[in-house]
C-alpha atoms as a PDB file:
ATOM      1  CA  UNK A   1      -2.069   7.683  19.684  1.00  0.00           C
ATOM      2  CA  UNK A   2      -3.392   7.214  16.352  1.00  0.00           C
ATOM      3  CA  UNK A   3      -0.892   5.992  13.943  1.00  0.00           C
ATOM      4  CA  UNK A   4       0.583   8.168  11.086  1.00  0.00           C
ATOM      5  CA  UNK A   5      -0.834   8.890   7.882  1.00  0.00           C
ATOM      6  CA  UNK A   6       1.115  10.592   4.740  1.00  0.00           C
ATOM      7  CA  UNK A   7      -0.085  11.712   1.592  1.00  0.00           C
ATOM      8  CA  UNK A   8       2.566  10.431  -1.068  1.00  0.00           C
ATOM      9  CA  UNK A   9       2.238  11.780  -4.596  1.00  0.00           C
ATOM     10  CA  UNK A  10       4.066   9.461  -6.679  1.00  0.00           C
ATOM     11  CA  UNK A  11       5.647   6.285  -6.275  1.00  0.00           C
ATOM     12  CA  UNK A  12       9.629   7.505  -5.972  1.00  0.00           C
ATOM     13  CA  UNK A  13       8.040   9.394  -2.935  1.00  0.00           C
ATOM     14  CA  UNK A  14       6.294   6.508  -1.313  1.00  0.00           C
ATOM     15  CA  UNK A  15      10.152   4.510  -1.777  1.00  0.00           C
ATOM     16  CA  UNK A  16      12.087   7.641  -0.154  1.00  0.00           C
ATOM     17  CA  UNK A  17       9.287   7.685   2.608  1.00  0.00           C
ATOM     18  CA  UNK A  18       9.801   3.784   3.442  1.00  0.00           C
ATOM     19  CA  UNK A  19      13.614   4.442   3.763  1.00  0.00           C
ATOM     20  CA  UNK A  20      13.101   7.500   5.966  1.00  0.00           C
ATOM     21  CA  UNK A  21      10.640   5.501   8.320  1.00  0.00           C
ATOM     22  CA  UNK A  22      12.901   2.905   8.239  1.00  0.00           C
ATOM     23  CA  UNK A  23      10.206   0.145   7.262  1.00  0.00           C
ATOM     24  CA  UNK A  24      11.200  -3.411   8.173  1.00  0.00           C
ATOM     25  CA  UNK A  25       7.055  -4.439   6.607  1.00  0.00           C
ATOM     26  CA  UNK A  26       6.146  -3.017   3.273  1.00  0.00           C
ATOM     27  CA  UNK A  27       2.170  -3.799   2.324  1.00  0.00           C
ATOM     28  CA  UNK A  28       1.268  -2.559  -0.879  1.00  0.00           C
ATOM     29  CA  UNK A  29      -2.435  -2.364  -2.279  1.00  0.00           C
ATOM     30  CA  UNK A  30      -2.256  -4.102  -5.817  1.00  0.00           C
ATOM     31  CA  UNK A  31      -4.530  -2.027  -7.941  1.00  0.00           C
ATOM     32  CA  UNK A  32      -3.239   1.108  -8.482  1.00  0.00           C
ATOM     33  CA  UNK A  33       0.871   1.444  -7.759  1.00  0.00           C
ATOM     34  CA  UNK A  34       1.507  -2.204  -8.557  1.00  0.00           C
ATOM     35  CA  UNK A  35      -0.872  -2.023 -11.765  1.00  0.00           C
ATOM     36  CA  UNK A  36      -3.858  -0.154 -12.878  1.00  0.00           C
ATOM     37  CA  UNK A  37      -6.916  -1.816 -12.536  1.00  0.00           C
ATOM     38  CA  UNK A  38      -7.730  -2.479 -15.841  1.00  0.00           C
ATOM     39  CA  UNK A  39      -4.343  -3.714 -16.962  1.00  0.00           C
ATOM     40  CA  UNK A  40      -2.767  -6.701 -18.261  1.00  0.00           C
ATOM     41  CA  UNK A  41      -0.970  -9.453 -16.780  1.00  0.00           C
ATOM     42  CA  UNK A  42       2.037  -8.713 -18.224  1.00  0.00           C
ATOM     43  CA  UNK A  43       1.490  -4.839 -16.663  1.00  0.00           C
ATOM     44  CA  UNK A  44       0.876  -6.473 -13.045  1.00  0.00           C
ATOM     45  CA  UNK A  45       4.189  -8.716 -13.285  1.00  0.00           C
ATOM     46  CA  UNK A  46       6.280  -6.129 -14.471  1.00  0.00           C
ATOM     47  CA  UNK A  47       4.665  -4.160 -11.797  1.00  0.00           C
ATOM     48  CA  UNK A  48       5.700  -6.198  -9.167  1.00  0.00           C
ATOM     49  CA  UNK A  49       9.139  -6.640 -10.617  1.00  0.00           C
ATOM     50  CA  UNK A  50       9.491  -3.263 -10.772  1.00  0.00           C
ATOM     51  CA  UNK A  51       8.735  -2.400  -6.853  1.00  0.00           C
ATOM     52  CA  UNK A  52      10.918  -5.140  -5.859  1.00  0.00           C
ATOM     53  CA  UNK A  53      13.787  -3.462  -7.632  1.00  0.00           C
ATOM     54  CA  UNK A  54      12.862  -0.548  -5.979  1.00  0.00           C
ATOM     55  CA  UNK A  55      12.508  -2.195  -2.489  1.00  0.00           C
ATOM     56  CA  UNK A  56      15.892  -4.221  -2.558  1.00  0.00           C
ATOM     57  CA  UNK A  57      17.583  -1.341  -2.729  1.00  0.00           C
ATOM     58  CA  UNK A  58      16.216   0.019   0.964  1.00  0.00           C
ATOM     59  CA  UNK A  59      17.741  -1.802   3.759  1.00  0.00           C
ATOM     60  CA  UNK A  60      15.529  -1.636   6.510  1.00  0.00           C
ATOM     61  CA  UNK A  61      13.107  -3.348   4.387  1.00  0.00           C
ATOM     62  CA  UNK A  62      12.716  -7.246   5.367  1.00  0.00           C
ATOM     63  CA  UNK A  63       9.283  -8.323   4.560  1.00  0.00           C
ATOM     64  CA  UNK A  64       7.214  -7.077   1.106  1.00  0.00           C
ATOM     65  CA  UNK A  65       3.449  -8.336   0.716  1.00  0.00           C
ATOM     66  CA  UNK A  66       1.090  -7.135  -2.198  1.00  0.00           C
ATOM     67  CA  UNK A  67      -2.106  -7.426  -1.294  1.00  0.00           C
ATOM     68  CA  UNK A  68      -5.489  -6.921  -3.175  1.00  0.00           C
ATOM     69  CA  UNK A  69      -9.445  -7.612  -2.420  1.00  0.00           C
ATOM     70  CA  UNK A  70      -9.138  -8.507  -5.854  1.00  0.00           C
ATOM     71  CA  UNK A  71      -8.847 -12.691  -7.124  1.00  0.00           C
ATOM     72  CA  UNK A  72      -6.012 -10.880  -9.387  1.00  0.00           C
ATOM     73  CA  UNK A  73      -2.568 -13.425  -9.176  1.00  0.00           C
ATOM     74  CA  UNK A  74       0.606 -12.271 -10.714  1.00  0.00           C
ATOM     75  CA  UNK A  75       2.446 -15.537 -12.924  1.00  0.00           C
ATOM     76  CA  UNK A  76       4.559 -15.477 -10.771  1.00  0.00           C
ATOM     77  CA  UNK A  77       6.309 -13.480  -7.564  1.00  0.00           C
ATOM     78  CA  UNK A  78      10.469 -12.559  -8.906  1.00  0.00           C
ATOM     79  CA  UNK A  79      13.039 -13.962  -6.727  1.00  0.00           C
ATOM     80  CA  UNK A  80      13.966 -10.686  -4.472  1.00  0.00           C
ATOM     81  CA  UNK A  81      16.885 -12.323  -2.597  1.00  0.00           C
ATOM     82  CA  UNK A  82      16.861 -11.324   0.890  1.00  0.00           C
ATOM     83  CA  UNK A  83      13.055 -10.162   1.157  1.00  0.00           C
ATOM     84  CA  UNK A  84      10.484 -12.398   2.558  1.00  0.00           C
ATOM     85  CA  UNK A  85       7.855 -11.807  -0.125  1.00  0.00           C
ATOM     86  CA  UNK A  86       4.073 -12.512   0.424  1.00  0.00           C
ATOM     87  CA  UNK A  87       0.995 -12.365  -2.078  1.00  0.00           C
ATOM     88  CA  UNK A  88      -2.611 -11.958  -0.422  1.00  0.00           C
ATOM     89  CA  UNK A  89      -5.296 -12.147  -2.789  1.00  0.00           C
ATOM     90  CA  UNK A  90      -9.020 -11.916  -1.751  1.00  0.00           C
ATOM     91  CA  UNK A  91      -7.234  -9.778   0.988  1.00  0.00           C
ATOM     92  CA  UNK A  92     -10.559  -8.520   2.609  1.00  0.00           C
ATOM     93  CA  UNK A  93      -9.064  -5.240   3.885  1.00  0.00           C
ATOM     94  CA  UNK A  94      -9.249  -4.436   6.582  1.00  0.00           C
ATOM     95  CA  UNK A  95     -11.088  -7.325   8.173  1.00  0.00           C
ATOM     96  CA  UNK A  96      -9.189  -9.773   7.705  1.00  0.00           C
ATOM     97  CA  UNK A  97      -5.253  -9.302   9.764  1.00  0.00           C
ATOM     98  CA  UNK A  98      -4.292 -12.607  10.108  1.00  0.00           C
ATOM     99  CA  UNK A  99      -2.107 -12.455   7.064  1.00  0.00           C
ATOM    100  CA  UNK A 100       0.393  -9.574   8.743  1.00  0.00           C
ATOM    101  CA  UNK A 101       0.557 -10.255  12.492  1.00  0.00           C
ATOM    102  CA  UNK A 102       3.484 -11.871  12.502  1.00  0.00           C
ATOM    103  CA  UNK A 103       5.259  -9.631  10.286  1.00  0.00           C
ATOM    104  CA  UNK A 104       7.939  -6.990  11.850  1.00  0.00           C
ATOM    105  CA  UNK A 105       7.589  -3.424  13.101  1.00  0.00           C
ATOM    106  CA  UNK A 106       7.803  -0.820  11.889  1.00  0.00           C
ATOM    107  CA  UNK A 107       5.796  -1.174   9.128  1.00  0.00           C
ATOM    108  CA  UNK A 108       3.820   0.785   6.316  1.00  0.00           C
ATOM    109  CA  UNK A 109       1.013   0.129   4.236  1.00  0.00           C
ATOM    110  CA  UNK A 110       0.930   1.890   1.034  1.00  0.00           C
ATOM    111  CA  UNK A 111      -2.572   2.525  -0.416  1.00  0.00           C
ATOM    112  CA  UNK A 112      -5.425   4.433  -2.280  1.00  0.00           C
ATOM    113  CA  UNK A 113      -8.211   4.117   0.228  1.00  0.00           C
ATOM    114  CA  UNK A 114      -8.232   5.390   3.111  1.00  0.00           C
ATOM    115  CA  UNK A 115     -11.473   2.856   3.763  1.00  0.00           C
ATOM    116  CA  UNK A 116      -9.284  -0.554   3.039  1.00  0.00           C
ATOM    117  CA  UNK A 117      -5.769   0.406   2.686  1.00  0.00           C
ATOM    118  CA  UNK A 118      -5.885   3.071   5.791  1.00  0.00           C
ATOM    119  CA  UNK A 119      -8.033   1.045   7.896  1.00  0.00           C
ATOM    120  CA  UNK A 120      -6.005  -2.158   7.938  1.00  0.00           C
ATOM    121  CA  UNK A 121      -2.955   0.330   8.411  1.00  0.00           C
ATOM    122  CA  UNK A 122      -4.606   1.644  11.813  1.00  0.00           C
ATOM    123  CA  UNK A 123      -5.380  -2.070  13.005  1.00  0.00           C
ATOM    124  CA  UNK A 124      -1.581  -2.605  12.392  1.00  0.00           C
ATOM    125  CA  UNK A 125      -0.403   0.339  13.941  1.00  0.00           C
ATOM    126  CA  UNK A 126       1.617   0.881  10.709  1.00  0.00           C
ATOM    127  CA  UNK A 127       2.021   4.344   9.214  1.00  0.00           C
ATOM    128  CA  UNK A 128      -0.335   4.563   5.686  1.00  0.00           C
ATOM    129  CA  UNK A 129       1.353   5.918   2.508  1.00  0.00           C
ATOM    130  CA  UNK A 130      -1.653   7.132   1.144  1.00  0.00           C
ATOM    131  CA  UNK A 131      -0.792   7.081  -2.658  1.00  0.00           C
ATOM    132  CA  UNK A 132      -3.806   9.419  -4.459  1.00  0.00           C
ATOM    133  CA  UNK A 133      -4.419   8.718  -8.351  1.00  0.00           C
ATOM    134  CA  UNK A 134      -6.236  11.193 -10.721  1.00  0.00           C
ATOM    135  CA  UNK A 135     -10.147  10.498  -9.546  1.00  0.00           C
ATOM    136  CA  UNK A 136     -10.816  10.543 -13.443  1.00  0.00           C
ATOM    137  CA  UNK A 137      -8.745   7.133 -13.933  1.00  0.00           C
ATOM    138  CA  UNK A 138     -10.581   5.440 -11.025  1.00  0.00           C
ATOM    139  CA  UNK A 139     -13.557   2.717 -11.512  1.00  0.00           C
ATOM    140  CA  UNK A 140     -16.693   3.916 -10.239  1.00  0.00           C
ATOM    141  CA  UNK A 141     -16.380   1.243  -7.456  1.00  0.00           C
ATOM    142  CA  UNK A 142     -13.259   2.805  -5.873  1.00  0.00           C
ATOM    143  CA  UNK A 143     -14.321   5.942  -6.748  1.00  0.00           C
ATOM    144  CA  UNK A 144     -17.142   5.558  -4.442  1.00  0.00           C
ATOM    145  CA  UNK A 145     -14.686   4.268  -2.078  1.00  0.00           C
ATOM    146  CA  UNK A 146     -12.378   6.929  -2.105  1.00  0.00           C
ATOM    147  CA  UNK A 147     -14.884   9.662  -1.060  1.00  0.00           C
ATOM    148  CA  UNK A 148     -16.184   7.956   1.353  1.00  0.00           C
ATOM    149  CA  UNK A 149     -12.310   7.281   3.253  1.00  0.00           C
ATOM    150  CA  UNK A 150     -11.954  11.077   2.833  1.00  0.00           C
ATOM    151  CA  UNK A 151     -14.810  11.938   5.606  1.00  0.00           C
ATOM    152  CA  UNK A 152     -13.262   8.650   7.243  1.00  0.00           C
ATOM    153  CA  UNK A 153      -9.277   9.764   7.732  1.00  0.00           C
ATOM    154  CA  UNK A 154      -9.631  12.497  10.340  1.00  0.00           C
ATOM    155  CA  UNK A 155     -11.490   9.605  12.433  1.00  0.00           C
ATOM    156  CA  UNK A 156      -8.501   7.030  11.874  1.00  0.00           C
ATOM    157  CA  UNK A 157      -5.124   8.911  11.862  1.00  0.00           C
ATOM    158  CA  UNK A 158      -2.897  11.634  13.740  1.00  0.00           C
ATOM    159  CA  UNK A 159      -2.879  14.691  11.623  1.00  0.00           C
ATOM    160  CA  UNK A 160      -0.033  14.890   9.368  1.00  0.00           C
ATOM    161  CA  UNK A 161       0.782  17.744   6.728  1.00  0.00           C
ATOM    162  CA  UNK A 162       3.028  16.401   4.040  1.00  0.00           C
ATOM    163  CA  UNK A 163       3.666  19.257   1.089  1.00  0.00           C
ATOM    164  CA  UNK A 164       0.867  18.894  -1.683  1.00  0.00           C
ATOM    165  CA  UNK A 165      -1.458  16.915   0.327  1.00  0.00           C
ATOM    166  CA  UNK A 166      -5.165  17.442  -0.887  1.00  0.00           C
ATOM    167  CA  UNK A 167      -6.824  18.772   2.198  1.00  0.00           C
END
């Protein structure tokens, strides 16, 4: 069976989703629910500080890792007592798995491209949170990207209506 995926339209949907699926692994693409791509450091490490917050609060949740194909580091990664936290930068999504094996089930990746984000997701047999910015706010890179993972997601994951999911 092909693993779950969920539209999520915000971010206080993709935390109320985690505690519903009972998440023990929470990946999380970097660029654009962490911080925007073409932010500042200080936006990416309050970023992070802020999702921790968020994620402390949702006890299922053992294991947090931010990941990006990016060579973007945060200063530094806040103390989140009782979370394992890992950072994976130069991720190569979804190639590259090694990183996440070990890391407990169930799990959910939380992304904007289906391509990346969704595939790794798949090879983890992890649900994806597929979080959707505005198109117009997207790099032409990703943008790119992102039409191209919308002919790929009926290929990769179990059908799943969630209310206001682009279709």
């Amino acid at each position: 069976m092909k693993p779950a995926y969920e539209y999520v339209a915000d971010g206080q949907e993709v935390f109320r989703r985690i505690r519903q699926l009972a998440a023990q692994t929470a990946i999380f693409d970097v660029e654009p629910l962490i911080a925007s791509w073409d932010s500042s450091q200080d936006a990416l490490d309050h970023g992070l500080a802020d999702v921790l917050a968020e994620l402390k609060a949702i006890d299922s949740v053992h294991v947090v890792c931010f990941a990006t194909n990016s060579a973007r580091l945060p200063s530094a990664i806040p103390p989140a007592a009782g979370l394992r936290l890992e950072y994976v930068v130069s991720a190569r999504k979804p190639l590259w798995t090694a990183p996440y094996r070990a890391m407990p089930r169930p799990g959910v990746v939380v992304g904007d491209q289906v391509a990346t984000d969704g595939l790794l997701a798949r090879r983890l047999g992890y649900t994806f949170l597929h979080y959707r910015p505005q198109i117009a706010s997207m790099p032409t890179g990703p943008r790119l990207l992102f039409g191209f993972g919308d002919l790929l997601r009926p290929l990769l994951f179990s059908s799943h209506h969630h209310p206001g999911q682009p279709r």
